[in-house]
PDB file of N, CA and C in Angstrom:
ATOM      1  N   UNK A   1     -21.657  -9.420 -10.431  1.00  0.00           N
ATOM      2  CA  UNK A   1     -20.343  -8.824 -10.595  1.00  0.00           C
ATOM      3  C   UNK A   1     -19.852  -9.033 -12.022  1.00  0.00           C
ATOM      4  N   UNK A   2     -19.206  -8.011 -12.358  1.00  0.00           N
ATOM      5  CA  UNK A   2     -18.324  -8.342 -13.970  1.00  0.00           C
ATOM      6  C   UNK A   2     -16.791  -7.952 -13.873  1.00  0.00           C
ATOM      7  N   UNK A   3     -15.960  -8.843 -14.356  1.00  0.00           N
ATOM      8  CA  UNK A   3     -14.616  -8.461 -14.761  1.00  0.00           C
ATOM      9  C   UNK A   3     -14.357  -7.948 -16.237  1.00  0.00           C
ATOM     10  N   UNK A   4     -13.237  -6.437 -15.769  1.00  0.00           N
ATOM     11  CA  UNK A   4     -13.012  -6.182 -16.974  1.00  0.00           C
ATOM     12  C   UNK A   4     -11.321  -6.816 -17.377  1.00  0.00           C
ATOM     13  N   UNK A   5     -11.287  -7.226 -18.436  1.00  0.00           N
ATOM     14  CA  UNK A   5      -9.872  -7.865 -19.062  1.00  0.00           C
ATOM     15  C   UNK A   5      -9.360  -6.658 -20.044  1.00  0.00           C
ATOM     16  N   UNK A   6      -8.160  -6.232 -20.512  1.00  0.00           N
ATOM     17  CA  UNK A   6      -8.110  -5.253 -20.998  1.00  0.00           C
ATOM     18  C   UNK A   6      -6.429  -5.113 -21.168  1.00  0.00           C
ATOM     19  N   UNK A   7      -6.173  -5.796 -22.546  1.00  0.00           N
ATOM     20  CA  UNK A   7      -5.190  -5.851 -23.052  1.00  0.00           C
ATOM     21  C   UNK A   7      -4.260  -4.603 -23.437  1.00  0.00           C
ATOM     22  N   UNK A   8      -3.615  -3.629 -22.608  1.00  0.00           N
ATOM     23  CA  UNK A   8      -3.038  -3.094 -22.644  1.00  0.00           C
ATOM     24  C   UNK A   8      -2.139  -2.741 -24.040  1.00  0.00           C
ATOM     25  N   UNK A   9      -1.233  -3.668 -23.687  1.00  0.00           N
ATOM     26  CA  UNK A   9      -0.229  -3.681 -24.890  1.00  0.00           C
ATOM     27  C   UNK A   9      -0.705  -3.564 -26.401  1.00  0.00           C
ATOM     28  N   UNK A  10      -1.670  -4.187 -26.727  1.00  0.00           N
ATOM     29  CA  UNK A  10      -2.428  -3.232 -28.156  1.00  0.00           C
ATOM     30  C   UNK A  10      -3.471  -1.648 -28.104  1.00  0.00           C
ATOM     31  N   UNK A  11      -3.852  -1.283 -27.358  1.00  0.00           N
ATOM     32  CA  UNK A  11      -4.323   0.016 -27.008  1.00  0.00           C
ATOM     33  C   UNK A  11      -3.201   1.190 -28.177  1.00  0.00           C
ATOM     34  N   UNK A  12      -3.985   1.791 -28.843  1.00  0.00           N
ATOM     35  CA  UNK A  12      -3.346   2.547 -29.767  1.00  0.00           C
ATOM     36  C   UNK A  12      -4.166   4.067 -28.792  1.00  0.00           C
ATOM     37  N   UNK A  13      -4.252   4.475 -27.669  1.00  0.00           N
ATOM     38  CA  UNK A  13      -4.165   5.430 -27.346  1.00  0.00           C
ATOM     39  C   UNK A  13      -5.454   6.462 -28.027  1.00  0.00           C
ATOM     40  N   UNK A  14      -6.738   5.889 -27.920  1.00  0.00           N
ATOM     41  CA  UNK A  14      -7.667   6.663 -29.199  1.00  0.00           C
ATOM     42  C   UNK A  14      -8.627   7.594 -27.981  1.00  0.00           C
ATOM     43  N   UNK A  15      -8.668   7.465 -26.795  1.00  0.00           N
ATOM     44  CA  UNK A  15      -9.477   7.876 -26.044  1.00  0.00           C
ATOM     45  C   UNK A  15     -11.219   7.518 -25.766  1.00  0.00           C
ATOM     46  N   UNK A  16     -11.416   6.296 -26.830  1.00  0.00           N
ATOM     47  CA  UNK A  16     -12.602   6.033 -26.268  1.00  0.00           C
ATOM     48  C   UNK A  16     -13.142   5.549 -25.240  1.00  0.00           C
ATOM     49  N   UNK A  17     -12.299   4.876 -24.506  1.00  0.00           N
ATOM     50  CA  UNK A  17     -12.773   3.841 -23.445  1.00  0.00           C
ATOM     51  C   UNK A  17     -13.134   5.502 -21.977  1.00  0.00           C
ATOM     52  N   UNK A  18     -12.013   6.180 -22.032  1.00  0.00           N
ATOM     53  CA  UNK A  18     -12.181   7.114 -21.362  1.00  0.00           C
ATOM     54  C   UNK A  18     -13.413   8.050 -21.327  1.00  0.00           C
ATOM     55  N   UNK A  19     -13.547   8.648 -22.748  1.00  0.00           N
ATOM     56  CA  UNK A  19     -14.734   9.142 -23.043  1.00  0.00           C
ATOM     57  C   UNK A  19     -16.053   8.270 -22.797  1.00  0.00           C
ATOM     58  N   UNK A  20     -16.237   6.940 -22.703  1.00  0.00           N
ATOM     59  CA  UNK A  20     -17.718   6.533 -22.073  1.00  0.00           C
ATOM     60  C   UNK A  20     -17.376   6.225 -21.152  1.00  0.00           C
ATOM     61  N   UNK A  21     -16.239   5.967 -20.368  1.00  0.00           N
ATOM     62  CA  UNK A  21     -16.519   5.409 -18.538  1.00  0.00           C
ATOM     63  C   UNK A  21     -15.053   6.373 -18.160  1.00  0.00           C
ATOM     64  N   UNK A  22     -15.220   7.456 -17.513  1.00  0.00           N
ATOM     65  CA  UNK A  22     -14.295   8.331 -17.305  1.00  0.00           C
ATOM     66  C   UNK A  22     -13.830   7.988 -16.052  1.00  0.00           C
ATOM     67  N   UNK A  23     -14.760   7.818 -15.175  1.00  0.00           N
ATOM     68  CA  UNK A  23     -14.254   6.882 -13.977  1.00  0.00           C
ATOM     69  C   UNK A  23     -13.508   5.947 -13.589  1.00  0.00           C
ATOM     70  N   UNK A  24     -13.122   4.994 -14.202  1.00  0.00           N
ATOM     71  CA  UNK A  24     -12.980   3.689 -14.619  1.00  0.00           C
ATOM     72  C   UNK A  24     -11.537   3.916 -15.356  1.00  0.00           C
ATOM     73  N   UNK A  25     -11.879   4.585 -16.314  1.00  0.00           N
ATOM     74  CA  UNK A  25     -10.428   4.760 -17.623  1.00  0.00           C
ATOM     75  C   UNK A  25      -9.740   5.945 -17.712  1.00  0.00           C
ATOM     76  N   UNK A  26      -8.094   5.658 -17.883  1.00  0.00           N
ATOM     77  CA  UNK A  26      -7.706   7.227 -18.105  1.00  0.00           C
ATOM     78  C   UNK A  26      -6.694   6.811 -19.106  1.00  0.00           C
ATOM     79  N   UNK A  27      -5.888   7.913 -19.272  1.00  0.00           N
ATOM     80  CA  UNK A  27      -4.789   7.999 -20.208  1.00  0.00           C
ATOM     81  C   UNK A  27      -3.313   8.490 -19.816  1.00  0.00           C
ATOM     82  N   UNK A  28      -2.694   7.627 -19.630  1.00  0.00           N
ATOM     83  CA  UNK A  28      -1.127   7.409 -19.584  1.00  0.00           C
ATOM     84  C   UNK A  28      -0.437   8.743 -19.961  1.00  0.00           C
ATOM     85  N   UNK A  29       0.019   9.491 -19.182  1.00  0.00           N
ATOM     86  CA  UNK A  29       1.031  10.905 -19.554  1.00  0.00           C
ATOM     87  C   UNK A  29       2.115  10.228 -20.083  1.00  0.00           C
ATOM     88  N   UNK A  30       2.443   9.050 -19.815  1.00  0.00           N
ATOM     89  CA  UNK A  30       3.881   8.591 -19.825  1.00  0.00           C
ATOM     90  C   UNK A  30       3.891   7.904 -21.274  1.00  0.00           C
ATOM     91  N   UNK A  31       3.189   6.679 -21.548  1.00  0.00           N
ATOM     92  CA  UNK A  31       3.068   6.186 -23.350  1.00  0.00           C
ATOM     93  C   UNK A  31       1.526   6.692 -23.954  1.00  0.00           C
ATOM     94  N   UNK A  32       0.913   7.376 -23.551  1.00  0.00           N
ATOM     95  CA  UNK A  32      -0.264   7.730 -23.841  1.00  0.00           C
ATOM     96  C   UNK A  32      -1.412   6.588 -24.145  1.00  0.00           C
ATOM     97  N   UNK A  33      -1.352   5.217 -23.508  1.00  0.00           N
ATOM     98  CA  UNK A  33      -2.139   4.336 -23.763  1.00  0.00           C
ATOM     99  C   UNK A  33      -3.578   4.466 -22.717  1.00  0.00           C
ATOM    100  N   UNK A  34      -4.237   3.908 -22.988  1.00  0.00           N
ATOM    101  CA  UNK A  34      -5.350   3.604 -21.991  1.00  0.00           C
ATOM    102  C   UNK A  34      -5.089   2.655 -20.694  1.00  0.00           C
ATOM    103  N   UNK A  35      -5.522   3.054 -19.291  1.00  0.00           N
ATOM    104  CA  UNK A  35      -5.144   2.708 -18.439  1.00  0.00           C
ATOM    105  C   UNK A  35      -6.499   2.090 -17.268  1.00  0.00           C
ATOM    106  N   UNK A  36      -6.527   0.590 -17.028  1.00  0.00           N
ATOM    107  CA  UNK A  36      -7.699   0.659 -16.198  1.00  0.00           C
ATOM    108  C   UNK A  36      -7.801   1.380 -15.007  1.00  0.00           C
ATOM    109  N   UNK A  37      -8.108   1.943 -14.209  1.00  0.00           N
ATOM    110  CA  UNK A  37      -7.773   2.574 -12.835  1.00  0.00           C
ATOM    111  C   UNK A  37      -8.563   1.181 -12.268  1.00  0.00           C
ATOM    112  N   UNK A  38      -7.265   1.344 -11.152  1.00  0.00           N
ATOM    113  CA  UNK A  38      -7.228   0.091 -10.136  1.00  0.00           C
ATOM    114  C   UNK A  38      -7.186  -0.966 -10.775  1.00  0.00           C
ATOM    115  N   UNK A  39      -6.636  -1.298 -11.814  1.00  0.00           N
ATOM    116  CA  UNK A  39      -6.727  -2.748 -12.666  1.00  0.00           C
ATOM    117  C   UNK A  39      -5.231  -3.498 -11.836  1.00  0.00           C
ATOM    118  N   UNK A  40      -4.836  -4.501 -11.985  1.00  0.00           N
ATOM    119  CA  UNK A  40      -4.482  -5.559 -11.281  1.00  0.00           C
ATOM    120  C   UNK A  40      -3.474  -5.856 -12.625  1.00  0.00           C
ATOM    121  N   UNK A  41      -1.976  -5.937 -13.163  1.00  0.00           N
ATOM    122  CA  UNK A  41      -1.605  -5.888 -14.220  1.00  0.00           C
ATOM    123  C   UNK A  41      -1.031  -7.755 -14.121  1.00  0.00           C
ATOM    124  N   UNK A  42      -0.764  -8.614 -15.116  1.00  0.00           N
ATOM    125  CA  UNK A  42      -0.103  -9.775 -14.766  1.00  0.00           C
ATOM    126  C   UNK A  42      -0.059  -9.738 -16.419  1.00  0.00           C
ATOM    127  N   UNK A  43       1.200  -9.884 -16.999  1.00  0.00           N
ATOM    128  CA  UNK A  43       2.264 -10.230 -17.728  1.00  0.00           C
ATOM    129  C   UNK A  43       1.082  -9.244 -18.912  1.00  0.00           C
ATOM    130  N   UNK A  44       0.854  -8.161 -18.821  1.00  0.00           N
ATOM    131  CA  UNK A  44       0.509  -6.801 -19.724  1.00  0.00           C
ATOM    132  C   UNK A  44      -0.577  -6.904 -20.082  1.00  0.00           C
ATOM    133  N   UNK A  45      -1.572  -7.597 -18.965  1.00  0.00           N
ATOM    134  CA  UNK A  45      -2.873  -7.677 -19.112  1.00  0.00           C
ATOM    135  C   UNK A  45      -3.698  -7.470 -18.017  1.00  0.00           C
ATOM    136  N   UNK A  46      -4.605  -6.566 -17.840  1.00  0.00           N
ATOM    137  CA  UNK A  46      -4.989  -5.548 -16.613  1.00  0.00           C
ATOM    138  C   UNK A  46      -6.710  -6.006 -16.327  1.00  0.00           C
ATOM    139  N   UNK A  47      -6.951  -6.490 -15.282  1.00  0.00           N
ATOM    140  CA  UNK A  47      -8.295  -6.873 -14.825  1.00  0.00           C
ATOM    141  C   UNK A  47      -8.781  -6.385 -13.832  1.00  0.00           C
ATOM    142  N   UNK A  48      -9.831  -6.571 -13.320  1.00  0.00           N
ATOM    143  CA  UNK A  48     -10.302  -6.091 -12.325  1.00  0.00           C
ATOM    144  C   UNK A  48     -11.989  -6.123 -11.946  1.00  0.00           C
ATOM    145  N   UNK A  49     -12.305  -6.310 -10.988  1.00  0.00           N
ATOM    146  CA  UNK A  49     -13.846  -7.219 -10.598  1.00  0.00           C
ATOM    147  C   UNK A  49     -14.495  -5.908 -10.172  1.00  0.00           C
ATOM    148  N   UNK A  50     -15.485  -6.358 -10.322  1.00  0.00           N
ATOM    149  CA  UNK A  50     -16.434  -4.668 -10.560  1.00  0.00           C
ATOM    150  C   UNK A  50     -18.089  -4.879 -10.512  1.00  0.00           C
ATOM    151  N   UNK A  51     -18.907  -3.823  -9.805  1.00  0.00           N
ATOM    152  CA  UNK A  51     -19.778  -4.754  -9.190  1.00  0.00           C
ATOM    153  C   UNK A  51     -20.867  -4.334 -10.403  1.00  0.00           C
ATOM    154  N   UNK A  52     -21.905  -4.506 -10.669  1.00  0.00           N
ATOM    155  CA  UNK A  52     -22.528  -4.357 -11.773  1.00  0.00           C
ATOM    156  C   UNK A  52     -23.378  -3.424 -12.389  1.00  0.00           C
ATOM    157  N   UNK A  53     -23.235  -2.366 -11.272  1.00  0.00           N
ATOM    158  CA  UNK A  53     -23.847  -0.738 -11.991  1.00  0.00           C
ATOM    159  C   UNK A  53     -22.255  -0.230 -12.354  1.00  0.00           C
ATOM    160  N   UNK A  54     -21.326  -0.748 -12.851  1.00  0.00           N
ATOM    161  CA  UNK A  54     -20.702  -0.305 -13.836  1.00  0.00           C
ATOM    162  C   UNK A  54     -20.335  -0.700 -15.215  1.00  0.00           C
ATOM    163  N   UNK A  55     -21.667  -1.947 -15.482  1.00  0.00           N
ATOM    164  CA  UNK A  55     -21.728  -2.102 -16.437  1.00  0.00           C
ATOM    165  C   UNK A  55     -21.996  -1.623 -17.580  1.00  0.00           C
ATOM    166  N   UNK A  56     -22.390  -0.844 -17.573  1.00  0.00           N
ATOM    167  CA  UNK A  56     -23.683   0.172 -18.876  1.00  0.00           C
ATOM    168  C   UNK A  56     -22.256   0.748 -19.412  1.00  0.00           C
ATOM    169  N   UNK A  57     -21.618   1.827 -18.525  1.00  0.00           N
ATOM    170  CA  UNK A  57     -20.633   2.550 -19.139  1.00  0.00           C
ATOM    171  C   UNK A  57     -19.636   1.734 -19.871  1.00  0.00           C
ATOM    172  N   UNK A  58     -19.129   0.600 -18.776  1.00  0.00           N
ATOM    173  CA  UNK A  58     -17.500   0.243 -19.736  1.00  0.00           C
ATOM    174  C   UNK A  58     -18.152  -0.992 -20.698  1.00  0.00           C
ATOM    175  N   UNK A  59     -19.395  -1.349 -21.395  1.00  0.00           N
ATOM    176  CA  UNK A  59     -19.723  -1.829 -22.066  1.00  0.00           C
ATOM    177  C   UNK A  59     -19.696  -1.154 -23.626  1.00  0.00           C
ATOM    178  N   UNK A  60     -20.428   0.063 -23.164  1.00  0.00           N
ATOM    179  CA  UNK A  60     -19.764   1.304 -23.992  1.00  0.00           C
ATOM    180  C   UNK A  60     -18.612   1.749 -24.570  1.00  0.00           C
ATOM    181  N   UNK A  61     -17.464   1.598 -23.522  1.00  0.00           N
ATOM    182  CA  UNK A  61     -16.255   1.595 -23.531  1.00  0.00           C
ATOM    183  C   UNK A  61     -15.504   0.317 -24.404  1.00  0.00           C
ATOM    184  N   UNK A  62     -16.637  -0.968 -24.443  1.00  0.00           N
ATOM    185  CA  UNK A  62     -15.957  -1.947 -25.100  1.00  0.00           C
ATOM    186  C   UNK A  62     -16.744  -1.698 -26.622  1.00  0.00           C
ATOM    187  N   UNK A  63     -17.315  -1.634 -26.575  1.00  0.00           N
ATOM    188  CA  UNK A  63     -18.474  -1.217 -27.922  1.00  0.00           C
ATOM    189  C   UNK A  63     -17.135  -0.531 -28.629  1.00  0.00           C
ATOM    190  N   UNK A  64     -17.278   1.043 -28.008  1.00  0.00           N
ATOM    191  CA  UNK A  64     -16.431   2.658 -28.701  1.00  0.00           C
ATOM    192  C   UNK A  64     -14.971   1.882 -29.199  1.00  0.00           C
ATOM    193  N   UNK A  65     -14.285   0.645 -28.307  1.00  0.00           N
ATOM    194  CA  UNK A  65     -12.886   0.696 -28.474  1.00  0.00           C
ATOM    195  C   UNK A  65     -12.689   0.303 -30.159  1.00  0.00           C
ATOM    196  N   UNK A  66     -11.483   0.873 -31.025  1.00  0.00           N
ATOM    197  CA  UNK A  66     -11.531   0.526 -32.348  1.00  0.00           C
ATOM    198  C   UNK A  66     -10.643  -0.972 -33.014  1.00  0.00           C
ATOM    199  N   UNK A  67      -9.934  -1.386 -31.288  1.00  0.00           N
ATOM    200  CA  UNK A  67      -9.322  -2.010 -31.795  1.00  0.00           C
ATOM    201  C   UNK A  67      -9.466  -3.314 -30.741  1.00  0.00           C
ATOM    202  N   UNK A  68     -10.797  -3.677 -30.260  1.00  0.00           N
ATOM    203  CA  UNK A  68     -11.227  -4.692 -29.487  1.00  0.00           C
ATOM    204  C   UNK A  68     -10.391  -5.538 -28.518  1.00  0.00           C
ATOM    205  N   UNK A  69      -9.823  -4.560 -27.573  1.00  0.00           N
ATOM    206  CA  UNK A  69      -8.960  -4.891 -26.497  1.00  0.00           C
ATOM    207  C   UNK A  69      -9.348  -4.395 -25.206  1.00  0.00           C
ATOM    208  N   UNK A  70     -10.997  -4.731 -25.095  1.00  0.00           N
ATOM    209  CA  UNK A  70     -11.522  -4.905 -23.542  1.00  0.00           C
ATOM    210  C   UNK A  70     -12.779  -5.755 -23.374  1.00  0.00           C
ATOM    211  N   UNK A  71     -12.153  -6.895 -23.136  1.00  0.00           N
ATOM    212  CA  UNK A  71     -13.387  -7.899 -23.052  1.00  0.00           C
ATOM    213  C   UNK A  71     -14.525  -7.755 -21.625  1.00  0.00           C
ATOM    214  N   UNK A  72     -15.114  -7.880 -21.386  1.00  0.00           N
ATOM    215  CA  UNK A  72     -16.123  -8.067 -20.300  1.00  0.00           C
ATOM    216  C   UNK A  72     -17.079  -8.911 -20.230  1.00  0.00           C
ATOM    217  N   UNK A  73     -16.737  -9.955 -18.373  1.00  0.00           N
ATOM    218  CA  UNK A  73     -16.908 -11.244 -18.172  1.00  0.00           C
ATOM    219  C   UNK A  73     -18.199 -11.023 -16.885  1.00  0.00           C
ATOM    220  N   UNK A  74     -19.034 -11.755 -17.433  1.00  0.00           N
ATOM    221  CA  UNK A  74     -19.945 -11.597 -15.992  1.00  0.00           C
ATOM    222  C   UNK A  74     -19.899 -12.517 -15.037  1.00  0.00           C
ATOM    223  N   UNK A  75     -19.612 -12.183 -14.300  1.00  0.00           N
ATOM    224  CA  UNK A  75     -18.947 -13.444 -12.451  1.00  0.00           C
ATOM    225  C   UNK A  75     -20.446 -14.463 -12.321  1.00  0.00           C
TER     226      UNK A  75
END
């Protein structure tokens, strides 16, 4: 299993995380930030446990991001 951590509140809205794991990531109509789907939020920091064929993509997603606000933890 891997958790993704994924600091919200710095997300400048660039669309990469979406573009490699589209499943997983979307984009906020409302502040246009990046959004985990189904992430778990506690004081503006969004996680969520995830089983491990979704690793490849949001690794990608942490790679693409420009401003290194999605860490990924292996259980």
């Amino acid at each position: 299993m891997i958790k993704i951590v994924h600091h919200r509140n710095k997300c400048i809205g660039c669309n990469a995380c979406v573009e490699a794991a589209p499943k997983r990531w979307g984009i906020s109509r409302r502040d246009g930030k990046a959004v985990l789907v189904n992430g778990i939020e506690k004081k503006g920091i969004y996680t969520i446990d995830l089983q491990d064929w979704e690793l490849e993509e949001n690794l990608k997603a942490k790679q693409n991001c420009p401003v290194k606000i999605i860490e990924i933890i292996k259980l």
